[in-house]
Protein backbone atom coordinates (compact mmCIF):
# COMPACT_ATOMS: atom_id res chain seq x y z
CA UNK A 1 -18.13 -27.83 -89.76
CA UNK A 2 -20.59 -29.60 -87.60
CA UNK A 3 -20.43 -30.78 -83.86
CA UNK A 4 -20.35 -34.35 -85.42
CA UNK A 5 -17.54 -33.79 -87.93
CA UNK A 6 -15.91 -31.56 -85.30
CA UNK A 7 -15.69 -34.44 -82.42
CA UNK A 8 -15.91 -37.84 -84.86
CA UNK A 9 -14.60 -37.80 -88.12
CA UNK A 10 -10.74 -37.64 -89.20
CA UNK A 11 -11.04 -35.56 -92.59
CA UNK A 12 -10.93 -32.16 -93.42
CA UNK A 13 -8.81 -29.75 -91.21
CA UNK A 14 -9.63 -27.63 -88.17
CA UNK A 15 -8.30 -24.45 -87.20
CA UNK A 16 -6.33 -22.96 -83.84
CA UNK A 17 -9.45 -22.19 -81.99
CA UNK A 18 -11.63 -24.99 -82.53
CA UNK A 19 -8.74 -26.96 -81.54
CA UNK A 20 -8.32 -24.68 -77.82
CA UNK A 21 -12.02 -24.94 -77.24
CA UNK A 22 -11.88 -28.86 -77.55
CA UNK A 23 -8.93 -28.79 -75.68
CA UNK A 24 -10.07 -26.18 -72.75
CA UNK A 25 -13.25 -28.49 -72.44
CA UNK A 26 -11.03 -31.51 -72.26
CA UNK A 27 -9.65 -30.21 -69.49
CA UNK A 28 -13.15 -29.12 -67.59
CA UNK A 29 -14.09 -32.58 -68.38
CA UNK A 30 -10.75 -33.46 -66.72
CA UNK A 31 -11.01 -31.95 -63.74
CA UNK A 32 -14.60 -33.01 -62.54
CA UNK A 33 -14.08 -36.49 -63.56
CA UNK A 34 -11.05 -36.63 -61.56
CA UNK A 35 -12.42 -34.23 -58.72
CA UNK A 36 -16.02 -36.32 -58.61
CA UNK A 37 -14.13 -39.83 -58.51
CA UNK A 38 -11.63 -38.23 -55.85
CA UNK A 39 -14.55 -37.46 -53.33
CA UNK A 40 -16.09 -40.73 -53.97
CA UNK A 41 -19.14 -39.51 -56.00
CA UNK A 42 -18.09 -41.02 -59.35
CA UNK A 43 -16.91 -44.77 -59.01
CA UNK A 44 -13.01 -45.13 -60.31
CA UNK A 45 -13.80 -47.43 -63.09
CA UNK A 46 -16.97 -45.38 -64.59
CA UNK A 47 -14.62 -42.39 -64.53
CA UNK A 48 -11.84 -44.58 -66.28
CA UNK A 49 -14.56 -45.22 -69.16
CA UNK A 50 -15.35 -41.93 -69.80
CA UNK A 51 -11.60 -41.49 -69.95
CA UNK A 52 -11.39 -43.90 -72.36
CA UNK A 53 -14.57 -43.00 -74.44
CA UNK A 54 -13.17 -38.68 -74.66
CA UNK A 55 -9.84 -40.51 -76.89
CA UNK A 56 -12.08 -40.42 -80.13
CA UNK A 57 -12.63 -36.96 -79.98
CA UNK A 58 -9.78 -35.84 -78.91
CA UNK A 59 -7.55 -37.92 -81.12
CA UNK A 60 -10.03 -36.79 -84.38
CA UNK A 61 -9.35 -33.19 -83.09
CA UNK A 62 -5.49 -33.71 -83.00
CA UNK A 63 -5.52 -36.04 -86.70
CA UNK A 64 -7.45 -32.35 -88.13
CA UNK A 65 -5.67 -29.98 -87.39
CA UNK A 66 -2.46 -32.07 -88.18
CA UNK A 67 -3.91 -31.93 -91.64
CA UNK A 68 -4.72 -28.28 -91.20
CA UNK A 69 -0.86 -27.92 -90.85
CA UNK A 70 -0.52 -30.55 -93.90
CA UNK A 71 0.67 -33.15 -91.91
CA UNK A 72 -0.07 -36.97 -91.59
CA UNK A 73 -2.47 -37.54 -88.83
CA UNK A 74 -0.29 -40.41 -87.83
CA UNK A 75 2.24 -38.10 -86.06
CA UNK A 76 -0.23 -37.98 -83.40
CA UNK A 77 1.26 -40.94 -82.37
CA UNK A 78 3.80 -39.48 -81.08
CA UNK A 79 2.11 -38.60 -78.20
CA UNK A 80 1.38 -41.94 -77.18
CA UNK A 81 4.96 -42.38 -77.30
CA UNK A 82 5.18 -39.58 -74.85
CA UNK A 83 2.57 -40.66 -72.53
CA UNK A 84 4.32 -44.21 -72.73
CA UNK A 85 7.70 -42.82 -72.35
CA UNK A 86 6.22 -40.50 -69.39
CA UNK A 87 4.57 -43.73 -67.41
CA UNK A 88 7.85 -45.84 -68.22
CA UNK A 89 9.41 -47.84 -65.06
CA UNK A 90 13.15 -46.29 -66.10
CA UNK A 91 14.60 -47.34 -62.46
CA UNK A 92 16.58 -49.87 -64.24
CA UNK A 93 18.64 -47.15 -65.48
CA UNK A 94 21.46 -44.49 -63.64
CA UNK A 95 19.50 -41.00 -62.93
CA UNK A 96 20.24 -39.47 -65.80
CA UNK A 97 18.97 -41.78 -68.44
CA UNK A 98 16.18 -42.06 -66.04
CA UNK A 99 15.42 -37.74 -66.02
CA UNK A 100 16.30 -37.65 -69.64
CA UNK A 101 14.04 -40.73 -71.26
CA UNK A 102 11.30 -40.83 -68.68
CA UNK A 103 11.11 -36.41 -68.61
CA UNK A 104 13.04 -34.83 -70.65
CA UNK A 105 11.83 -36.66 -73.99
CA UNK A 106 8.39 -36.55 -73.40
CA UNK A 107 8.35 -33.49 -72.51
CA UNK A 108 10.16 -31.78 -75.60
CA UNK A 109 7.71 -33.88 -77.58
CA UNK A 110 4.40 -32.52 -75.57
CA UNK A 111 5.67 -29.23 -76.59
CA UNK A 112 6.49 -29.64 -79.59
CA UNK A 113 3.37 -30.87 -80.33
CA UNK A 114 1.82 -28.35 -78.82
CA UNK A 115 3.56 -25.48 -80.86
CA UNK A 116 2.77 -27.55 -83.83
CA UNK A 117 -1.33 -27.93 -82.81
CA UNK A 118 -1.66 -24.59 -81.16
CA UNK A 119 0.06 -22.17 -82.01
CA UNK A 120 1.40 -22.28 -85.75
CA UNK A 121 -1.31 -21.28 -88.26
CA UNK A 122 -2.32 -23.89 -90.53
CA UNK A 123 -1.50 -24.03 -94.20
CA UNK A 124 -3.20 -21.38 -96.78
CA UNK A 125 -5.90 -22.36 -99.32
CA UNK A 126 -6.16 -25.75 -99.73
CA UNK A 127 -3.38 -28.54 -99.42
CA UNK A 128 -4.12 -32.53 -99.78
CA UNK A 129 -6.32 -32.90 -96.70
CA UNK A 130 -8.83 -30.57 -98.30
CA UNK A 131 -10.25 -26.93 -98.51
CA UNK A 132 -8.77 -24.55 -95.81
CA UNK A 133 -10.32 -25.13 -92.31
CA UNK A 134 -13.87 -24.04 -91.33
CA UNK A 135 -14.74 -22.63 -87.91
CA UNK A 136 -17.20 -25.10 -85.87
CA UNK A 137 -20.98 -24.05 -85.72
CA UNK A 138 -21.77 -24.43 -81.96
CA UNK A 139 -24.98 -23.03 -82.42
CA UNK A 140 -27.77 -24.36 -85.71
CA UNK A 141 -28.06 -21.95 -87.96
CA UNK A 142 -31.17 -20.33 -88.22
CA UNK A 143 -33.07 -21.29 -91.77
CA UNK A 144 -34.15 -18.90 -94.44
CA UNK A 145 -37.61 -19.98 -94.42
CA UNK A 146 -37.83 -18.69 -90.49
């Protein structure tokens, strides 16, 4: 699988590791967008857009290896039900309706989810979403005729 397939497209399936390295460098890219903005070297909104512009390849990463685990890549959704849930105003509510819709539930779902992504091992040989997942080449590979 290619860097382009690997960030952009939703078909085929990726394994467990190429899904930790895009999510480890998620999280770098996390971290010094947040830190930079924080200090006041990044401006809030340009930060926000390259927020906004890392969902593609993080959502095509999540759809693949959904379909490595022969799954619909719309139970990725899900997680914008969590992240909804999680941002919810729930004061309207007593305290524990509050903990238990705007914590509890999206937290079981995050980890849920992140049993399913990360930790079970996709399906064997092929299943409907295609051959059985390829790792990522980071690196070209070198020609024959070199």
């Amino acid at each position: 699988m290619t860097l382009q397939q690997w960030l952009f497209s939703y078909r085929g399936r990726l394994g467990r590791r190429d899904f930790w390295i895009w999510q480890a460098l998620w999280l770098v890219l996390m971290i010094a967008l947040f830190s930079l903005a924080g200090v006041g070297w990044l401006d809030t909104q340009m930060a926000a857009f390259m927020v906004v512009c890392l969902l593609w390849p993080t959502s095509a990463t999540v759809v693949k290896r959904l379909h490595d685990r022969n799954r619909r890549g719309y139970w990725a959704l899900l997680l914008v039900v969590a992240w909804m849930l999680l941002a919810g105003n729930w004061s309207m509510l007593d305290g524990t309706l509050q903990w238990l819709l705007g914590r509890l539930l999206p937290t079981v779902i995050f980890l849920i989810t992140m049993l399913e992504l990360g930790v079970f091992t996709g399906t064997q040989g092929a299943n409907r979403y295609g051959t059985a997942a390829k790792p990522v080449l980071f690196l070209p590979e070198k020609s024959a005729h070199q």
